[in-house]
C-alpha atoms as a PDB file:
ATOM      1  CA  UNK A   1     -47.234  18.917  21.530  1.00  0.00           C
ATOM      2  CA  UNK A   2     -47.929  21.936  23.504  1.00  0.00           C
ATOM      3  CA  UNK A   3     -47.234  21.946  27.585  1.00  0.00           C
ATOM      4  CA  UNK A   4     -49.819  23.781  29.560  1.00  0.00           C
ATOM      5  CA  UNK A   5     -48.669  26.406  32.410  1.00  0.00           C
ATOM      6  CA  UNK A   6     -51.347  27.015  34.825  1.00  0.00           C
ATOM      7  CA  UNK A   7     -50.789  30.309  36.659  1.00  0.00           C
ATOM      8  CA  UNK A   8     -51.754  31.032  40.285  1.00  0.00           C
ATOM      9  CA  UNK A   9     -54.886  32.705  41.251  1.00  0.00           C
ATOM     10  CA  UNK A  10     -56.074  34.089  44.412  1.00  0.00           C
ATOM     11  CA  UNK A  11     -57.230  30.351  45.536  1.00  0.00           C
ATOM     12  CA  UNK A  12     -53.450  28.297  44.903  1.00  0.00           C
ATOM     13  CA  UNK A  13     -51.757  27.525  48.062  1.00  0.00           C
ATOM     14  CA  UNK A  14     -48.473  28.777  48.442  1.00  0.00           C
ATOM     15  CA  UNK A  15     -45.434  27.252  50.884  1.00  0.00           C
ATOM     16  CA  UNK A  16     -42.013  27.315  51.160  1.00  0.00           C
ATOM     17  CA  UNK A  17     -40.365  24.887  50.020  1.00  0.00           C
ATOM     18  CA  UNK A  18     -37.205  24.301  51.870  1.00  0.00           C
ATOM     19  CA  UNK A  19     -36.065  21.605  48.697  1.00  0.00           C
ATOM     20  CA  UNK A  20     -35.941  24.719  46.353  1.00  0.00           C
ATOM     21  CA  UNK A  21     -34.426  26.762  48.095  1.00  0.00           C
ATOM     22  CA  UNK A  22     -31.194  24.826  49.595  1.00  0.00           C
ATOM     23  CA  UNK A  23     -30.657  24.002  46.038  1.00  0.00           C
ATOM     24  CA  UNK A  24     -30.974  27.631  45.099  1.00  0.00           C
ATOM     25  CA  UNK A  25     -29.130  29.775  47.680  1.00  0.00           C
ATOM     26  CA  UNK A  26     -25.789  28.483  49.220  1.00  0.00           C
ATOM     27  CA  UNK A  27     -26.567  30.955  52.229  1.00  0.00           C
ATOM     28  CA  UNK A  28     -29.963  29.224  52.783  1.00  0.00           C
ATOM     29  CA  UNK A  29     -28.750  28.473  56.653  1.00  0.00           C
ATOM     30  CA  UNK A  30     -27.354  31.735  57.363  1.00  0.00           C
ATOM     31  CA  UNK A  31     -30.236  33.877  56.479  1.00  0.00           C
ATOM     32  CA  UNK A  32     -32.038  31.467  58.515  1.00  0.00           C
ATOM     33  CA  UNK A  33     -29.885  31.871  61.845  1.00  0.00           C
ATOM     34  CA  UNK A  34     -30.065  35.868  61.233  1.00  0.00           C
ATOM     35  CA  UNK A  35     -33.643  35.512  61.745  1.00  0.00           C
ATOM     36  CA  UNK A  36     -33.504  33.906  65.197  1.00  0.00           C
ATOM     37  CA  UNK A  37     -33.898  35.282  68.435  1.00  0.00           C
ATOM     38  CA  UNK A  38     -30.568  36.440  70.180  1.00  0.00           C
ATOM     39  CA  UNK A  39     -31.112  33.910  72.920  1.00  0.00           C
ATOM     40  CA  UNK A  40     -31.324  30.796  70.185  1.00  0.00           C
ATOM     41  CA  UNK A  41     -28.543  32.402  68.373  1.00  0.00           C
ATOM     42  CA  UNK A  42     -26.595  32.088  71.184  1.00  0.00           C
ATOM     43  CA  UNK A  43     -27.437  28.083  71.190  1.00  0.00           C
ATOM     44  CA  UNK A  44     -27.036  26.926  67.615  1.00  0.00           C
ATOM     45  CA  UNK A  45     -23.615  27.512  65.742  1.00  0.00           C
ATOM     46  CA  UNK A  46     -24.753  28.461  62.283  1.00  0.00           C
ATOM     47  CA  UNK A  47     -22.196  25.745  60.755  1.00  0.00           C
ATOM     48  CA  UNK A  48     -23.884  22.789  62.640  1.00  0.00           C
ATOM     49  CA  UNK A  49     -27.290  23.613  63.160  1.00  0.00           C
ATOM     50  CA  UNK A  50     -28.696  21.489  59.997  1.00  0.00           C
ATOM     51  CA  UNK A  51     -29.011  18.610  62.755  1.00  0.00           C
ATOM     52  CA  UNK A  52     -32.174  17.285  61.566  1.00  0.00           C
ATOM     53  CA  UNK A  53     -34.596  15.084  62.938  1.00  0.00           C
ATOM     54  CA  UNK A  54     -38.215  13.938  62.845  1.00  0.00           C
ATOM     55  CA  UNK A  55     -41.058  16.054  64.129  1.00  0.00           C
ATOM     56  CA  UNK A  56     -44.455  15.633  64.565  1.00  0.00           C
ATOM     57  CA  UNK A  57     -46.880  18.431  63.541  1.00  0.00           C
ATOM     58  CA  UNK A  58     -49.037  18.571  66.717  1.00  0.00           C
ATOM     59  CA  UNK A  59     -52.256  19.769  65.211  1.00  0.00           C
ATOM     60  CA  UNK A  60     -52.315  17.650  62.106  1.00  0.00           C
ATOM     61  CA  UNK A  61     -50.311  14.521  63.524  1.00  0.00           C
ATOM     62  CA  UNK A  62     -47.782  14.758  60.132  1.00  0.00           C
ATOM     63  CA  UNK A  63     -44.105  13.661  60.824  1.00  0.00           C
ATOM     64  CA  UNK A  64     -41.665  16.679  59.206  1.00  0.00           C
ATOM     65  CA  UNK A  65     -38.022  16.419  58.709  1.00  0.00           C
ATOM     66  CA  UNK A  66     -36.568  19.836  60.594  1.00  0.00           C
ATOM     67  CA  UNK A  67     -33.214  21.076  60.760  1.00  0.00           C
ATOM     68  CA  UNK A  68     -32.829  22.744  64.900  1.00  0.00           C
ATOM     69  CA  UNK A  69     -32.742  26.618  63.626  1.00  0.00           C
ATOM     70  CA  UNK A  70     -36.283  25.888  61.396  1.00  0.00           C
ATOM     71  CA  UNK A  71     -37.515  24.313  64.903  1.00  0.00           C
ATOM     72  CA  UNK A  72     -36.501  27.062  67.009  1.00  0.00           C
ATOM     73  CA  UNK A  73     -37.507  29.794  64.820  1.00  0.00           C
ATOM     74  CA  UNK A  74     -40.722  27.864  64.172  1.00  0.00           C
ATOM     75  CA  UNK A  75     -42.053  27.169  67.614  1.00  0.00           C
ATOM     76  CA  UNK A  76     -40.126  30.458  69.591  1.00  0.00           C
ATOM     77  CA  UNK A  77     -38.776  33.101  67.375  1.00  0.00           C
ATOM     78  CA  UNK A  78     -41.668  33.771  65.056  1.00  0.00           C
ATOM     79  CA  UNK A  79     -43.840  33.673  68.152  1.00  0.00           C
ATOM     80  CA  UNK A  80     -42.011  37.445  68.786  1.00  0.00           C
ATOM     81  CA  UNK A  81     -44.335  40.123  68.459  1.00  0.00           C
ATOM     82  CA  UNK A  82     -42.134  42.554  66.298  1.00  0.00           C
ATOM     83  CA  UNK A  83     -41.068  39.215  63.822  1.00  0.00           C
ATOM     84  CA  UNK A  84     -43.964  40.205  61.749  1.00  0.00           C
ATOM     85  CA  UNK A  85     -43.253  44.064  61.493  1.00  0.00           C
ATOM     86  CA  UNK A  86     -45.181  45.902  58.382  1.00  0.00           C
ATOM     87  CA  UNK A  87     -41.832  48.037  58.152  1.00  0.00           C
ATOM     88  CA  UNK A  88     -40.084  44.390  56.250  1.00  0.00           C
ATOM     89  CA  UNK A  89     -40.243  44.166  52.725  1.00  0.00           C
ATOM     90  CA  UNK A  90     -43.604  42.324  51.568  1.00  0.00           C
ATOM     91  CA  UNK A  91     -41.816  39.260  50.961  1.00  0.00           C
ATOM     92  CA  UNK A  92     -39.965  39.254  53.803  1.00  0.00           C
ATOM     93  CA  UNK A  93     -43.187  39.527  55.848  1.00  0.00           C
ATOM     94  CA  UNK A  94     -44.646  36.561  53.683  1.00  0.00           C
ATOM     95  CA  UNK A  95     -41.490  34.347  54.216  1.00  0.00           C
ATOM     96  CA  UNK A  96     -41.815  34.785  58.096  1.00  0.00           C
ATOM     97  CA  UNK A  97     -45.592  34.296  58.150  1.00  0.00           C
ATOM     98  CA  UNK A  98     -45.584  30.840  57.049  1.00  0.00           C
ATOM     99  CA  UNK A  99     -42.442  30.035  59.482  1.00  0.00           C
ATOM    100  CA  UNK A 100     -44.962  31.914  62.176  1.00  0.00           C
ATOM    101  CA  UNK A 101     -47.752  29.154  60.997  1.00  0.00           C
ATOM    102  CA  UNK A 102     -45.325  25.887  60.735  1.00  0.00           C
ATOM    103  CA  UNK A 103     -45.109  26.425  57.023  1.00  0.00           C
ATOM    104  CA  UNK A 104     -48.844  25.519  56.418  1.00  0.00           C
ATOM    105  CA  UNK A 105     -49.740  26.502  53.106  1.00  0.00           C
ATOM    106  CA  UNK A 106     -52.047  29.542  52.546  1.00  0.00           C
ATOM    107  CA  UNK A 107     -53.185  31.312  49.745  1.00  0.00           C
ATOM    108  CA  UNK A 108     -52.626  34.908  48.528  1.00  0.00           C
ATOM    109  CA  UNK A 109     -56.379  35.695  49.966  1.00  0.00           C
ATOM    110  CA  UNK A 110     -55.438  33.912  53.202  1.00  0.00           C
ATOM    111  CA  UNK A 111     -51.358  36.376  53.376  1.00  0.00           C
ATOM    112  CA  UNK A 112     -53.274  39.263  52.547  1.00  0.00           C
ATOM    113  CA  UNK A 113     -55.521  39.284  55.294  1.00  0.00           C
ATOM    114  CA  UNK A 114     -52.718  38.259  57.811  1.00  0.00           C
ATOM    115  CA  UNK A 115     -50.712  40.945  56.504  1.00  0.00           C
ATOM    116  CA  UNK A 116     -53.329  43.284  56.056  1.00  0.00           C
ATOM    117  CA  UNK A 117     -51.780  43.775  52.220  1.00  0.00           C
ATOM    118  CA  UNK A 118     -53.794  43.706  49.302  1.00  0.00           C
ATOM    119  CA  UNK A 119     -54.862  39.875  47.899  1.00  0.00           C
ATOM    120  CA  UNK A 120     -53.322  40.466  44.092  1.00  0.00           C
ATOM    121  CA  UNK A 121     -50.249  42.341  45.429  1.00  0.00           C
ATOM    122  CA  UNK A 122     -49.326  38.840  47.351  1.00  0.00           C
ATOM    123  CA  UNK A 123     -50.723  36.952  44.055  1.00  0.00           C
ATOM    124  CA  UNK A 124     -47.886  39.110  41.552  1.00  0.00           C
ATOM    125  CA  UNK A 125     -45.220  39.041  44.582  1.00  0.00           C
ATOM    126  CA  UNK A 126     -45.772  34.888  44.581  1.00  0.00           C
ATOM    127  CA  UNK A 127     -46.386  34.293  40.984  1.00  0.00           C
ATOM    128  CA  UNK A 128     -43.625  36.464  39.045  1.00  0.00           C
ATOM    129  CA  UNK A 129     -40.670  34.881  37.092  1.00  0.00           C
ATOM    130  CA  UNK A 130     -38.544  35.085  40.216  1.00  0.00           C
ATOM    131  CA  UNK A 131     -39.065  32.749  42.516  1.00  0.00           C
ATOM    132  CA  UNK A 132     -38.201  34.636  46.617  1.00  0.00           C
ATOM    133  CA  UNK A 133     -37.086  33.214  49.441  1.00  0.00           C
ATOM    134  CA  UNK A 134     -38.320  29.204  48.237  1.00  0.00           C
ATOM    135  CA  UNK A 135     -41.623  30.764  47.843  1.00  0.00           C
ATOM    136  CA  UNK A 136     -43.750  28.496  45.699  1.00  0.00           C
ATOM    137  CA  UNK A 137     -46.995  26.901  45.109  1.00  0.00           C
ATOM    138  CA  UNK A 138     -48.038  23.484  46.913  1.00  0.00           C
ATOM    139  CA  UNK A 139     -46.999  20.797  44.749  1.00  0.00           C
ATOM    140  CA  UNK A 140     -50.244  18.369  43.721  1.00  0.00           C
ATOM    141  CA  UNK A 141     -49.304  14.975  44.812  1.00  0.00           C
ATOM    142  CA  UNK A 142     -50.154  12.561  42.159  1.00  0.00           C
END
Protein backbone atom coordinates (compact mmCIF):
# COMPACT_ATOMS: atom_id res chain seq x y z
CA UNK A 1 0.00 0.00 0.00
CA UNK A 2 1.30 3.27 -1.07
CA UNK A 3 1.36 6.44 1.60
CA UNK A 4 0.48 9.73 0.06
CA UNK A 5 2.76 12.97 0.82
CA UNK A 6 0.94 16.07 0.17
CA UNK A 7 3.36 18.97 -0.37
CA UNK A 8 2.73 22.61 0.63
CA UNK A 9 1.45 25.15 -1.71
CA UNK A 10 1.16 28.78 -1.48
CA UNK A 11 -2.33 28.31 0.57
CA UNK A 12 -0.87 25.66 3.70
CA UNK A 13 -0.50 27.40 6.91
CA UNK A 14 2.71 27.30 8.40
CA UNK A 15 3.64 27.67 12.46
CA UNK A 16 6.16 26.89 14.66
CA UNK A 17 5.86 24.30 16.42
CA UNK A 18 7.57 24.59 19.70
CA UNK A 19 6.95 20.35 20.19
CA UNK A 20 9.40 19.83 17.20
CA UNK A 21 11.68 21.77 17.91
CA UNK A 22 12.58 21.12 21.81
CA UNK A 23 12.82 17.62 20.65
CA UNK A 24 15.13 18.65 17.86
CA UNK A 25 17.63 21.23 19.18
CA UNK A 26 19.04 20.88 22.79
CA UNK A 27 19.80 24.77 22.56
CA UNK A 28 16.08 25.45 21.79
CA UNK A 29 16.04 27.93 25.08
CA UNK A 30 19.17 29.63 24.46
CA UNK A 31 18.60 30.79 20.99
CA UNK A 32 15.43 31.89 22.39
CA UNK A 33 16.91 34.18 25.30
CA UNK A 34 19.53 35.61 22.57
CA UNK A 35 16.61 36.95 20.88
CA UNK A 36 15.25 39.01 23.78
CA UNK A 37 15.52 42.46 24.53
CA UNK A 38 18.54 43.43 26.85
CA UNK A 39 16.14 44.68 29.48
CA UNK A 40 14.20 41.01 29.63
CA UNK A 41 17.52 39.42 29.40
CA UNK A 42 18.42 41.01 32.32
CA UNK A 43 15.11 39.38 34.10
CA UNK A 44 15.03 35.76 33.04
CA UNK A 45 18.14 33.44 33.76
CA UNK A 46 18.33 31.37 30.62
CA UNK A 47 18.55 28.04 32.89
CA UNK A 48 15.12 28.73 34.59
CA UNK A 49 13.12 30.59 32.33
CA UNK A 50 11.01 27.40 30.95
CA UNK A 51 8.54 28.42 33.93
CA UNK A 52 5.47 27.78 32.11
CA UNK A 53 2.06 28.62 32.65
CA UNK A 54 -1.35 29.11 31.05
CA UNK A 55 -2.16 32.03 28.81
CA UNK A 56 -4.97 33.23 27.23
CA UNK A 57 -4.76 34.44 23.59
CA UNK A 58 -6.60 37.79 23.94
CA UNK A 59 -7.98 38.09 20.47
CA UNK A 60 -9.10 34.54 19.94
CA UNK A 61 -9.89 33.63 23.73
CA UNK A 62 -7.50 30.17 23.27
CA UNK A 63 -5.62 29.10 26.51
CA UNK A 64 -1.63 28.44 25.38
CA UNK A 65 0.92 26.79 27.47
CA UNK A 66 4.07 29.52 27.44
CA UNK A 67 7.34 29.21 28.86
CA UNK A 68 8.28 33.31 30.42
CA UNK A 69 11.09 34.05 27.55
CA UNK A 70 8.25 32.94 24.59
CA UNK A 71 5.90 35.48 26.67
CA UNK A 72 8.25 38.21 26.87
CA UNK A 73 9.60 37.99 23.49
CA UNK A 74 6.02 37.52 22.28
CA UNK A 75 4.19 40.45 23.76
CA UNK A 76 7.59 43.05 24.14
CA UNK A 77 10.60 42.05 22.23
CA UNK A 78 9.19 41.33 18.81
CA UNK A 79 7.19 44.50 19.25
CA UNK A 80 10.99 46.25 18.55
CA UNK A 81 11.12 47.95 15.42
CA UNK A 82 14.61 46.63 14.18
CA UNK A 83 13.42 42.68 15.38
CA UNK A 84 12.20 42.32 11.91
CA UNK A 85 15.34 43.70 10.00
CA UNK A 86 15.51 42.58 6.06
CA UNK A 87 19.42 42.37 6.75
CA UNK A 88 18.46 38.55 8.86
CA UNK A 89 18.59 35.57 6.95
CA UNK A 90 15.02 34.78 5.32
CA UNK A 91 14.34 32.28 7.83
CA UNK A 92 15.38 34.07 10.52
CA UNK A 93 12.97 36.88 9.53
CA UNK A 94 10.15 34.13 9.15
CA UNK A 95 10.92 32.57 12.63
CA UNK A 96 10.54 36.08 14.32
CA UNK A 97 7.44 37.05 12.33
CA UNK A 98 5.25 34.51 13.71
CA UNK A 99 6.74 35.19 17.42
CA UNK A 100 5.85 39.07 16.29
CA UNK A 101 2.09 37.65 15.52
CA UNK A 102 1.70 35.15 18.72
CA UNK A 103 2.63 32.27 16.51
CA UNK A 104 -0.64 32.48 14.42
CA UNK A 105 -0.27 30.47 11.49
CA UNK A 106 0.15 32.15 8.04
CA UNK A 107 0.81 31.01 4.80
CA UNK A 108 3.77 31.52 2.41
CA UNK A 109 1.39 34.23 0.47
CA UNK A 110 0.52 35.78 3.84
CA UNK A 111 5.15 35.84 5.00
CA UNK A 112 5.77 37.10 1.73
CA UNK A 113 3.83 40.07 1.86
CA UNK A 114 4.92 40.81 5.54
CA UNK A 115 8.34 40.38 4.50
CA UNK A 116 8.04 41.91 1.32
CA UNK A 117 9.93 38.49 -0.12
CA UNK A 118 8.74 36.66 -2.91
CA UNK A 119 5.54 34.02 -2.14
CA UNK A 120 7.49 30.68 -3.64
CA UNK A 121 10.85 31.73 -2.10
CA UNK A 122 8.96 31.39 1.52
CA UNK A 123 7.04 28.20 -0.06
CA UNK A 124 10.85 26.28 -0.95
CA UNK A 125 12.41 27.94 2.38
CA UNK A 126 9.22 26.15 4.42
CA UNK A 127 8.77 23.08 2.41
CA UNK A 128 12.47 21.66 1.78
CA UNK A 129 13.79 18.39 3.41
CA UNK A 130 15.14 20.43 6.31
CA UNK A 131 12.93 21.39 8.59
CA UNK A 132 14.37 25.41 10.29
CA UNK A 133 13.92 26.74 13.33
CA UNK A 134 10.46 24.23 14.22
CA UNK A 135 9.13 25.65 11.10
CA UNK A 136 6.29 23.45 9.92
CA UNK A 137 2.90 23.20 8.54
CA UNK A 138 -0.36 23.41 10.85
CA UNK A 139 -1.16 20.03 11.83
CA UNK A 140 -5.05 19.03 10.68
CA UNK A 141 -6.76 18.05 13.80
CA UNK A 142 -8.71 14.98 13.20
Amino acid sequence: MRTRVLRPTLKTPFHIDFAWWQAHDRDWHLFLYSLLCPEHQRQVDPQTGEQTFDWVDPETAEVHRMDQMQYFLTTHCAKAPDFLSPRLPLVDRIFRLFLANNNTPMTPQEIAEALRVSPMTVLRVLSGPKVYRGLRPVAKRA
